[in-house]
Structures are given as C-alpha cells and as structure tokens.
C-alpha atoms as a PDB file:
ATOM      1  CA  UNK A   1     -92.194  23.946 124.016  1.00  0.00           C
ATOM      2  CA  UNK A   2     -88.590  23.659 124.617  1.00  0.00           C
ATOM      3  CA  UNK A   3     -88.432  21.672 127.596  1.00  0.00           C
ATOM      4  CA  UNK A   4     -90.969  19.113 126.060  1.00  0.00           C
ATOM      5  CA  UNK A   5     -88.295  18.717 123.103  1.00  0.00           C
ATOM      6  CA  UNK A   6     -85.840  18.147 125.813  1.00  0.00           C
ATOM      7  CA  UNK A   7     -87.948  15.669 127.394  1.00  0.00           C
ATOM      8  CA  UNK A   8     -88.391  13.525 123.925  1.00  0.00           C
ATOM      9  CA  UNK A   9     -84.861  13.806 123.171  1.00  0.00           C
ATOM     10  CA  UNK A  10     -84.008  12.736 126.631  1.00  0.00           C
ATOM     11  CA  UNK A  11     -86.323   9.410 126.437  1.00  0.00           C
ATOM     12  CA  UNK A  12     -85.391   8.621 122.817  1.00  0.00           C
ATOM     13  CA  UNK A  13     -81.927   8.129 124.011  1.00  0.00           C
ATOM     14  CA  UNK A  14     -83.191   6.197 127.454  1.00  0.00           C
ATOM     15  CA  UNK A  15     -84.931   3.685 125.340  1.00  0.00           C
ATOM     16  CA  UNK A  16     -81.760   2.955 123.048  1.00  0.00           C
ATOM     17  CA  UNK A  17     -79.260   1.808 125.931  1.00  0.00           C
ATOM     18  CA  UNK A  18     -82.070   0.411 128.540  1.00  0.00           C
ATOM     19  CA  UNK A  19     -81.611  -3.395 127.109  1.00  0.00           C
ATOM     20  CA  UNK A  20     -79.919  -5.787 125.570  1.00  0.00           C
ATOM     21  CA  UNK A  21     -83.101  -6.255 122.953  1.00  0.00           C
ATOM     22  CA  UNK A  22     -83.118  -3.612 119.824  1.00  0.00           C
ATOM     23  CA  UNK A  23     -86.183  -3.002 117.493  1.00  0.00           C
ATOM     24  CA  UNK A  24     -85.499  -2.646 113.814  1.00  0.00           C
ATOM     25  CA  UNK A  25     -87.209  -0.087 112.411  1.00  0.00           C
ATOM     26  CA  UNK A  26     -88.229  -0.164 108.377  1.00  0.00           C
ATOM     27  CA  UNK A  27     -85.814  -1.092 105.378  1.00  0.00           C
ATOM     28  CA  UNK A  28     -86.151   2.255 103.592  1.00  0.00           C
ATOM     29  CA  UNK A  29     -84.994   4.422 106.582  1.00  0.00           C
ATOM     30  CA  UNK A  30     -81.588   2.304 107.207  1.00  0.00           C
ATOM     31  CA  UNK A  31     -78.311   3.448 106.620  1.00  0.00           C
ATOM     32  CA  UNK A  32     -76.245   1.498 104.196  1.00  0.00           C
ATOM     33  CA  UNK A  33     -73.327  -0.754 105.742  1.00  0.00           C
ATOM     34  CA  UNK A  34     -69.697  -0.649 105.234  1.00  0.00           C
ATOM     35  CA  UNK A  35     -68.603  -3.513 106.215  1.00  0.00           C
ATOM     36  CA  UNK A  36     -64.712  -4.336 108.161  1.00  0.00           C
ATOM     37  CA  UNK A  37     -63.266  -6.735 106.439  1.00  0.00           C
ATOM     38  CA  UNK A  38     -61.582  -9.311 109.038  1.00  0.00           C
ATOM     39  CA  UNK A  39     -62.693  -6.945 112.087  1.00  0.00           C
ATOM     40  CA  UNK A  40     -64.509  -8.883 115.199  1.00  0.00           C
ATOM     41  CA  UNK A  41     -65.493  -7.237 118.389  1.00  0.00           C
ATOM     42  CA  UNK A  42     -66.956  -8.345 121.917  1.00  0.00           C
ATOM     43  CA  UNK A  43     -69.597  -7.390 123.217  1.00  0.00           C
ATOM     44  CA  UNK A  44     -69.118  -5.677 126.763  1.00  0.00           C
ATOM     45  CA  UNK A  45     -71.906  -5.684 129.270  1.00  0.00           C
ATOM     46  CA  UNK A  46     -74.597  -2.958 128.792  1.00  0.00           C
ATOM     47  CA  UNK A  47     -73.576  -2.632 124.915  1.00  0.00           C
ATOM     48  CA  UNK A  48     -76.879  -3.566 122.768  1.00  0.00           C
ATOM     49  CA  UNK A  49     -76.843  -4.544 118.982  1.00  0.00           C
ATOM     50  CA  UNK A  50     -77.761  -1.316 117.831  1.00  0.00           C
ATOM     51  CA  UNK A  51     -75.076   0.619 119.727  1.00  0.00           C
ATOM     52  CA  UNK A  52     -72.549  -1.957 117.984  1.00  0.00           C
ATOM     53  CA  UNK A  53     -73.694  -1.447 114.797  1.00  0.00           C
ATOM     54  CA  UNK A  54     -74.445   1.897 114.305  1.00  0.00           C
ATOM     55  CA  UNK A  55     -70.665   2.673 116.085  1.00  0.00           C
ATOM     56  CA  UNK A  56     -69.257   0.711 113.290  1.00  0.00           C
ATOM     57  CA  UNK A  57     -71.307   2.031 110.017  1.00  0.00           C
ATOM     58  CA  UNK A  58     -73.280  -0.627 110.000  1.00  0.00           C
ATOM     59  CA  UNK A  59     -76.983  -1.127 109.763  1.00  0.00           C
ATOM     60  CA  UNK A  60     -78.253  -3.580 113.316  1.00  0.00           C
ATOM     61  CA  UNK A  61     -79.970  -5.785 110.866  1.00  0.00           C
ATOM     62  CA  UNK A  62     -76.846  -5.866 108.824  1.00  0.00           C
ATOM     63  CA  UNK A  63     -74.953  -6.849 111.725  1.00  0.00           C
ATOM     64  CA  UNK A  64     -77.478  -9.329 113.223  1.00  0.00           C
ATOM     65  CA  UNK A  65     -78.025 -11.622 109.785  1.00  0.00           C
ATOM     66  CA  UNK A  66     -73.917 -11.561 109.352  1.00  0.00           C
ATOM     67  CA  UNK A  67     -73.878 -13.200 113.025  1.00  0.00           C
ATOM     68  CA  UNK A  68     -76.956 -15.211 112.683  1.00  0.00           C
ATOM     69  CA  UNK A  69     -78.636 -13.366 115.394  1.00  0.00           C
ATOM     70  CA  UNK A  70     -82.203 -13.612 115.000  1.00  0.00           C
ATOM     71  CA  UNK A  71     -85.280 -11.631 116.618  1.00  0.00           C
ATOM     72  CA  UNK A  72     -85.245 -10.337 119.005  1.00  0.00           C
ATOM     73  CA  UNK A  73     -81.574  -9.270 118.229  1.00  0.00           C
ATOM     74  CA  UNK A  74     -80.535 -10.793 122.204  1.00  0.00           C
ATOM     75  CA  UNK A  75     -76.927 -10.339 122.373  1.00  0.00           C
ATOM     76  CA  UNK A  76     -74.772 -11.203 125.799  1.00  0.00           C
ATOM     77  CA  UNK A  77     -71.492 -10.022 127.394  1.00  0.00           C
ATOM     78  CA  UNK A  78     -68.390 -11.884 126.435  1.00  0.00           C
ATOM     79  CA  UNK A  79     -69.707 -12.708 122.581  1.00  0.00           C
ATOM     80  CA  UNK A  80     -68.146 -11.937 119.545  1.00  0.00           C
ATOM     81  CA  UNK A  81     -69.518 -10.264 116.828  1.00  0.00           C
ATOM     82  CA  UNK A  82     -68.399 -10.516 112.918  1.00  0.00           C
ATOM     83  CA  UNK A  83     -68.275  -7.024 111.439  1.00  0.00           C
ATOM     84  CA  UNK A  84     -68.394  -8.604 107.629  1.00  0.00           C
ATOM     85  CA  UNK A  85     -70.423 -10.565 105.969  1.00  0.00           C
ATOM     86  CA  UNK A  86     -69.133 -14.128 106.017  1.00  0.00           C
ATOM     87  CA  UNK A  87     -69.010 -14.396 102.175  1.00  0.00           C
ATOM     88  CA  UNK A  88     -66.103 -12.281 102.731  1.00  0.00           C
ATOM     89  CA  UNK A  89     -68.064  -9.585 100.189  1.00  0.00           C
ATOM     90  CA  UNK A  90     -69.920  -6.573 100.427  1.00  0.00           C
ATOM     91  CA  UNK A  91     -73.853  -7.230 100.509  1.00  0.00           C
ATOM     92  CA  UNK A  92     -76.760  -5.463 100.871  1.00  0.00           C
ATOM     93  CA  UNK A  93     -78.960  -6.196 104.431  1.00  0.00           C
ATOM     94  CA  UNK A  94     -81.787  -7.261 101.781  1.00  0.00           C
ATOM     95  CA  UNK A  95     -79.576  -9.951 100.760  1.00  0.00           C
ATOM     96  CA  UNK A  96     -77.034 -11.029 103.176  1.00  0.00           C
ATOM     97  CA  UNK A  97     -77.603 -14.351 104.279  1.00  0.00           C
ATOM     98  CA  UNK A  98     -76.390 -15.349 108.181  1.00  0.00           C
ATOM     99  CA  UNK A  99     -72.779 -16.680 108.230  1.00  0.00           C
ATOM    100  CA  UNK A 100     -73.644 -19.923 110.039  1.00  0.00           C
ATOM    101  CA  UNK A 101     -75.873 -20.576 107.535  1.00  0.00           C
ATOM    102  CA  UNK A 102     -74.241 -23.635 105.316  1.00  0.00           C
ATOM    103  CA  UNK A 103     -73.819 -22.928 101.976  1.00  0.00           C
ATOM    104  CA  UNK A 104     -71.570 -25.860 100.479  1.00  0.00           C
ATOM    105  CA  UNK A 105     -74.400 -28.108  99.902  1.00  0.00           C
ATOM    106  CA  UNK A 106     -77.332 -28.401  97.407  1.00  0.00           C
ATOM    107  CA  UNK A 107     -79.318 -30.779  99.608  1.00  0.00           C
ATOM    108  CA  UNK A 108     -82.437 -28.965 101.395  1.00  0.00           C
ATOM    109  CA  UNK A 109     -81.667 -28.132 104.666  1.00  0.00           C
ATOM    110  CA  UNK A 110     -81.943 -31.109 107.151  1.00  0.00           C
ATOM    111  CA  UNK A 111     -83.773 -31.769 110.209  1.00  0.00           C
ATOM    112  CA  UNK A 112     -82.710 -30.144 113.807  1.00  0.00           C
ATOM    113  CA  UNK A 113     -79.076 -31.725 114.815  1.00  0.00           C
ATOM    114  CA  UNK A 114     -79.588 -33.224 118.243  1.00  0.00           C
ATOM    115  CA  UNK A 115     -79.951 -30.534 120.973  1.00  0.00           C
ATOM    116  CA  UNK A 116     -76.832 -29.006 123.212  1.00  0.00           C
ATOM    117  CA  UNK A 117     -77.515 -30.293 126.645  1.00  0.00           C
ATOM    118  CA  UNK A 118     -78.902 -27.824 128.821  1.00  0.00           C
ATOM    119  CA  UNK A 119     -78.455 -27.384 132.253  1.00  0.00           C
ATOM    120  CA  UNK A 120     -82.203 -25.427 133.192  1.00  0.00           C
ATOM    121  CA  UNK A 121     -84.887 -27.679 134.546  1.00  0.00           C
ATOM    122  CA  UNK A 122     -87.388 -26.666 131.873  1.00  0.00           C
ATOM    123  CA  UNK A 123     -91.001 -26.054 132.757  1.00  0.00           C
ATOM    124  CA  UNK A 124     -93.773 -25.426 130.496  1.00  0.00           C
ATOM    125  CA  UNK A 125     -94.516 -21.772 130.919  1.00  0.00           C
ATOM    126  CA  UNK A 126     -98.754 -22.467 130.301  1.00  0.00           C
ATOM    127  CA  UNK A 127    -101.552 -24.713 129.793  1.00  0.00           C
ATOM    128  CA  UNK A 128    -103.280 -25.466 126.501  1.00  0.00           C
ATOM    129  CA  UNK A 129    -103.342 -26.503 123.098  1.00  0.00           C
ATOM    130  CA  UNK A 130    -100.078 -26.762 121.286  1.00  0.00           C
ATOM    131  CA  UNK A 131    -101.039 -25.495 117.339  1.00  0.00           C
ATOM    132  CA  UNK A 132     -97.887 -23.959 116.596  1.00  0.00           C
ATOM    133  CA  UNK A 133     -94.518 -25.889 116.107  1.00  0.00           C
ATOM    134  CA  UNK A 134     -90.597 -24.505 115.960  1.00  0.00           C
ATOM    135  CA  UNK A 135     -89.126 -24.828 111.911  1.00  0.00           C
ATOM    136  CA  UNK A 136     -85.339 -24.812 111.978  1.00  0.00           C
ATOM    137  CA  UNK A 137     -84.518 -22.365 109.475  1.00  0.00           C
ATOM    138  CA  UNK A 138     -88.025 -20.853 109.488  1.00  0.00           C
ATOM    139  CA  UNK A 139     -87.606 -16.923 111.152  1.00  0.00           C
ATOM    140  CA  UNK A 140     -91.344 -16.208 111.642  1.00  0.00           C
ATOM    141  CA  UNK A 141     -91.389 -20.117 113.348  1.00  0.00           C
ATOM    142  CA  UNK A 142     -88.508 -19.394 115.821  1.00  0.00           C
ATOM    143  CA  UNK A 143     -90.962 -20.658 119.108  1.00  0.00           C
ATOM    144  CA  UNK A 144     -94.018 -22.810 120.071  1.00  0.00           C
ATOM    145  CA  UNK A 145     -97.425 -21.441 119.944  1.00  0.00           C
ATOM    146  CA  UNK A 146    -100.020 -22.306 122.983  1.00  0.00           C
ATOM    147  CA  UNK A 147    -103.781 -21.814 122.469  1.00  0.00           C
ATOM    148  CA  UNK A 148    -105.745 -20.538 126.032  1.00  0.00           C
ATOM    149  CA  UNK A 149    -107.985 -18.087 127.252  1.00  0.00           C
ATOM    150  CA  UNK A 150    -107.051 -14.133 127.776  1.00  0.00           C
ATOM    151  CA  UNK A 151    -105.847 -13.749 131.396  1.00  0.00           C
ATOM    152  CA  UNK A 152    -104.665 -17.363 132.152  1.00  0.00           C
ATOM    153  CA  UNK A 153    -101.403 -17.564 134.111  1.00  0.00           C
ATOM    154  CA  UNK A 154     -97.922 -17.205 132.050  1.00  0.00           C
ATOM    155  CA  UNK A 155     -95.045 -18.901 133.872  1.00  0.00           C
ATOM    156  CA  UNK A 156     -91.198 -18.774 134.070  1.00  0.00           C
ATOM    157  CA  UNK A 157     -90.179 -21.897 132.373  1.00  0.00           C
ATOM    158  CA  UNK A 158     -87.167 -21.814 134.856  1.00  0.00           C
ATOM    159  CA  UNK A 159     -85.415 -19.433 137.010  1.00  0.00           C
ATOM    160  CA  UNK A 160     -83.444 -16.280 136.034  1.00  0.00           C
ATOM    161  CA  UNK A 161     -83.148 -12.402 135.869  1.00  0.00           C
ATOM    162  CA  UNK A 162     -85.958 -10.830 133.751  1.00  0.00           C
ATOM    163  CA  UNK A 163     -84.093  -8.752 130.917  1.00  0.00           C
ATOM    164  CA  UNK A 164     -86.281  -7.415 128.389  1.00  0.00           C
ATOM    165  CA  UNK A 165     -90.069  -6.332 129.505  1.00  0.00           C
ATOM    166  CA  UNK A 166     -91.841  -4.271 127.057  1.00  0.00           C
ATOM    167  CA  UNK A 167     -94.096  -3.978 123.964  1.00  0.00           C
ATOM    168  CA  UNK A 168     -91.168  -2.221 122.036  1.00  0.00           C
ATOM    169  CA  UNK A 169     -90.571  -5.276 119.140  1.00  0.00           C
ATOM    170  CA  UNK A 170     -92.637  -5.613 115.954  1.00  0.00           C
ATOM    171  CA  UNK A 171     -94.416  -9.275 115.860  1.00  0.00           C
ATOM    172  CA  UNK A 172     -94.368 -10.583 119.877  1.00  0.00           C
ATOM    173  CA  UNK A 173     -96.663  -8.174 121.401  1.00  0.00           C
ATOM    174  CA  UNK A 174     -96.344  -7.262 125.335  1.00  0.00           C
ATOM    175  CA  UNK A 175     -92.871  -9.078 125.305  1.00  0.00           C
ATOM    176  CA  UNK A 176     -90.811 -10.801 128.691  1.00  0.00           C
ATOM    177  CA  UNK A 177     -87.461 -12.341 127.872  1.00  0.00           C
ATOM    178  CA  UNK A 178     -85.561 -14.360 131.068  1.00  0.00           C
ATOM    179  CA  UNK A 179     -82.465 -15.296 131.273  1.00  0.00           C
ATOM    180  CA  UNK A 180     -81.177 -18.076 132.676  1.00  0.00           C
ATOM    181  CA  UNK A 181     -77.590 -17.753 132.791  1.00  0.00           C
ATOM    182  CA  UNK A 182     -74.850 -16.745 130.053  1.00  0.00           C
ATOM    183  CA  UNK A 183     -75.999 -18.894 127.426  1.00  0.00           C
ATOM    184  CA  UNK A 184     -80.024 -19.734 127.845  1.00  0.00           C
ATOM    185  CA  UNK A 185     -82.671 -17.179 127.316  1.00  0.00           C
ATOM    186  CA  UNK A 186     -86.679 -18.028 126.997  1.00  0.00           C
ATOM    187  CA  UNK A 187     -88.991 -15.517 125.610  1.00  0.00           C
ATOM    188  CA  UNK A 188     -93.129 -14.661 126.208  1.00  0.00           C
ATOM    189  CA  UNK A 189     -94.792 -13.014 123.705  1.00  0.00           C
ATOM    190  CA  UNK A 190     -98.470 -11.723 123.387  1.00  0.00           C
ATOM    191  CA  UNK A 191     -99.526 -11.305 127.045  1.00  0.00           C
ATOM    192  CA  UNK A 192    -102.084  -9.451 128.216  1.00  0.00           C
ATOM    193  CA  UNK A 193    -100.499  -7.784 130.817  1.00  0.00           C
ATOM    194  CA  UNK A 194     -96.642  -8.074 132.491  1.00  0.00           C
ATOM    195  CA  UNK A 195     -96.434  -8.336 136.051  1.00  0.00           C
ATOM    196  CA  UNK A 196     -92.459  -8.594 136.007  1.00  0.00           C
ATOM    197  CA  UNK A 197     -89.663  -5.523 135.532  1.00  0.00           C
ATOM    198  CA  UNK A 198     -86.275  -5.614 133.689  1.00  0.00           C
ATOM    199  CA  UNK A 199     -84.169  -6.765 136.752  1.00  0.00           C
ATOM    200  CA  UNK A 200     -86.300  -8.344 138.669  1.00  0.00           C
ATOM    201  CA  UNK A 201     -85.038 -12.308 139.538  1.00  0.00           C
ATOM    202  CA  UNK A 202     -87.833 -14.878 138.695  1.00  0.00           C
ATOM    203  CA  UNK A 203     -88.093 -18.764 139.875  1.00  0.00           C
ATOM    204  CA  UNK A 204     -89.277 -21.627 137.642  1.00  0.00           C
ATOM    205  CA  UNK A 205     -93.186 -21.858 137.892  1.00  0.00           C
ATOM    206  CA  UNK A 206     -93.809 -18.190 138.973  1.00  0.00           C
ATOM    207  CA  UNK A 207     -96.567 -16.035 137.090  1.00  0.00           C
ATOM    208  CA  UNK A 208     -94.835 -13.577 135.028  1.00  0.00           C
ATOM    209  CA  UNK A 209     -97.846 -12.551 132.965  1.00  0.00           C
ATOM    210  CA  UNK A 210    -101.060 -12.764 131.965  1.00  0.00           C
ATOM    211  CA  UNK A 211    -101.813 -14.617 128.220  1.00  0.00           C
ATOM    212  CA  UNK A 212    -103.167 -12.217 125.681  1.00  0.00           C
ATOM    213  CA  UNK A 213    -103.583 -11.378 122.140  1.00  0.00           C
ATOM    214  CA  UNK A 214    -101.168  -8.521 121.739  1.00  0.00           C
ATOM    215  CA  UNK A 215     -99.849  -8.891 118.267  1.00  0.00           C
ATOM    216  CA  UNK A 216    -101.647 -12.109 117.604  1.00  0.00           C
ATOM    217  CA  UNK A 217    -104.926 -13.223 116.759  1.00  0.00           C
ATOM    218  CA  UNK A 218    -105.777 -14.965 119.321  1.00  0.00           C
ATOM    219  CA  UNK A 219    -105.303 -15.542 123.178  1.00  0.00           C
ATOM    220  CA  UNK A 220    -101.700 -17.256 122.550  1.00  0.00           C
ATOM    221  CA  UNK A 221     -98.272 -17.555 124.563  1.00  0.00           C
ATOM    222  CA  UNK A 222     -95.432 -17.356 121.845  1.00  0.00           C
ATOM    223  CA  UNK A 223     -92.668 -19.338 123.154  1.00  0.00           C
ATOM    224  CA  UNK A 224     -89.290 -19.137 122.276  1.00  0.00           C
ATOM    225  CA  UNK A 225     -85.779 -20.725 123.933  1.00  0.00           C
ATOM    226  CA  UNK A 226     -82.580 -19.656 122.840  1.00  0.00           C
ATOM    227  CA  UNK A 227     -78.704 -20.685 123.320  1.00  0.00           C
ATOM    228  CA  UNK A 228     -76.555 -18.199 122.800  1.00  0.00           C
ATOM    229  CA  UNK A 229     -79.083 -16.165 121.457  1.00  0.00           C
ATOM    230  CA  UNK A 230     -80.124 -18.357 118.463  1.00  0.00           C
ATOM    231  CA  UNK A 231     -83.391 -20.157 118.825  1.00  0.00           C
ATOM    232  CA  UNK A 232     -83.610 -23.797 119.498  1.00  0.00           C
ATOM    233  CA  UNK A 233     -87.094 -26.405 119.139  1.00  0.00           C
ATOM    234  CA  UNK A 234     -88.760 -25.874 122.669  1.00  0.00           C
ATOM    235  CA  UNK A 235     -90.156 -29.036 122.672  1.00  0.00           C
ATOM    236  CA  UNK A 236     -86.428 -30.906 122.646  1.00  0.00           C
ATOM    237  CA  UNK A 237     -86.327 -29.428 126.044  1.00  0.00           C
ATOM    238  CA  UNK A 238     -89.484 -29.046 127.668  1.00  0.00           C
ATOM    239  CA  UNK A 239     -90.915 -32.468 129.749  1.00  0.00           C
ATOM    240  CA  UNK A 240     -93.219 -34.540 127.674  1.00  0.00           C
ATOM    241  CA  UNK A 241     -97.502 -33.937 127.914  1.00  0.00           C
END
C-alpha cells in the first residue's frame, strides 16, 4: 500500500512540470490570491503557469486573466508576466477582468484589428465543413470548428515541435498543440486518437491525428492559432477555400 502512495505522489508531481499547458481545476477548491503590487517576472524555460502562480500566492487562473492568457494557459520562455491585476486593485479571480482588455471606452468592442504578419506558411490542418467561426473577445469561440467524419486525417497546419499532447484540459478533448517558433502556436482539439509525442518535430501537411469527438458532439477538429499565446481569427491566416 505504501509504495502505490509513492507511486501517485510521484506521477502527480510528473504531470505538473511535464508542459508548458496547465489545467485549472474548479473555482471552489482555489486558493485566494495576493496579489504584488508593481512585481513582473519572466518566464524561464520549463517554468509552466501553474508553477508561477502558485510560487507567488496566486491562483493560475488569477494569474492567467491579469495577463490575458487564455486556454489553454500556453506560456513561452522570455515572457513577462504581471503579478497584479492591471486595475492596480485587489480582485477576486471571479471578477478580474484581463489587463489588455480596454476599459476607457463605452463603445462595444470592435471588430478584429488587422492581423500581425506572420511568418508560417499556414495550411489548413483538415477537410470539411466550416460551422464554427473565431469571436474576438468570445473565450469559448477562441478557434474554428471543422465538420468530418471520425478517423479522417488531422494535419500540422505548418511545421514545428509538438508541445502539449494529451487529454489533460477541460473542453478540447484528446488535445495536440505545435509550435512554430517563439511566438506562433496552433492547437487540435477533439481527435480521435494522437499519433504525435511532446517533442517530437512535425512538418506542415503531416498527419498528427485522427478527427474525433472527444469533448464534442460531433466528429470535429477545434482549431485554434495563437501569437504569443493569445488567440487570433484562423481564417486571417489560413489560404482561401
């Protein structure tokens, strides 16, 4: 009985440093935040979001909606992280809003400035029918939504290093996120099956996966791309159909 406490214990603590990609657990079961007034660090390579936070009294979630970091919580060596709220007050994670969010205005929120310029070659990562659409603003519309049948091929949507592969975040099923270099990241969710490992070095057009219905409804590929770790409209980048 002891040794198979050790062994929990032991993979408990593998699966909090293995990635870059944290899962946030419920609202009732996180620690309150106190918050560092003025205090900023960088992230150093290997560090995740929830090593960050939780090193500084402060809830992940806390941390991520102070930075506008949005599921799944990707963070990257070399950024810097605000360890306040950008009100400059003391809020609750239920109510903290992100601190790029504008809040000098009383206009609604405007339509998607023009894209950054990205240097990937983008590829569509499947075939099939496009029947869901990326909402700036809109967290559970972060991605594109493509409709096709359970099994069909899932595709790098350019080359890079595979960084997160696993089922281990609420919402996005059996989960692939690649990264293309410091700044672009693209994300699968709901696949059947993974055929790539954390690590592994993927080129554009390669099968990564197999479409699915993990954590969706239907056979779908959830499609996300993100600069910097915030998401941006897929379809600014991917070629035209």
């Amino acid at each position: 009985m002891r040794a198979l406490v050790c062994a929990a214990m032991l993979v408990l603590l593998a699966a909090c440093g293995r990635s870059h990609v944290v899962r946030e657990g419920g609202t009732s079961q996180r620690p309150a935040s106190t918050p560092k007034y003025g205090s900023t660090v960088v992230v150093q390579r290997g560090q995740t979001l929830y090593r960050i936070a939780t090193s500084n009294g402060i809830s992940p979630l806390d941390l991520a909606m102070w930075n506008g970091i949005a599921p799944p919580y990707t963070i990257y060596p070399g950024q810097r992280l605000r360890l306040y709220p950008g009100s400059g007050r003391s809020a609750s994670s239920g109510t903290t809003r992100p601190a790029t969010r504008p809040t000098t205005t009383s206009h609604p929120p405007a339509e998607p400035v023009a894209p950054v310029a990205s240097p990937v070659p983008w590829r569509w990562p499947t075939d099939g029918t496009l029947i869901g659409r990326y909402v700036n603003g809109n967290p559970t519309k972060q991605g594109i939504d493509i409709a096709g049948s359970g099994g069909q091929p899932v595709r790098a949507a350019g080359d890079g290093v595979v960084v997160y592969s696993g089922s281990g975040l609420v919402g996005y099923g059996e989960l692939i996120i690649v990264k293309h270099n410091e700044q672009w990241l693209s994300a699968y969710g709901h696949n059947r099956s993974r055929l790539v490992n954390e690590g592994q070095i993927v080129k554009a057009g390669q099968q990564i996966a197999e479409m699915g219905r993990s954590g969706a409804a239907r056979d779908m590929l959830h499609f996300e791309i993100r600069y910097n770790g915030k998401p941006v409209d897929p379809l600014a980048y991917l070629p035209k159909r």
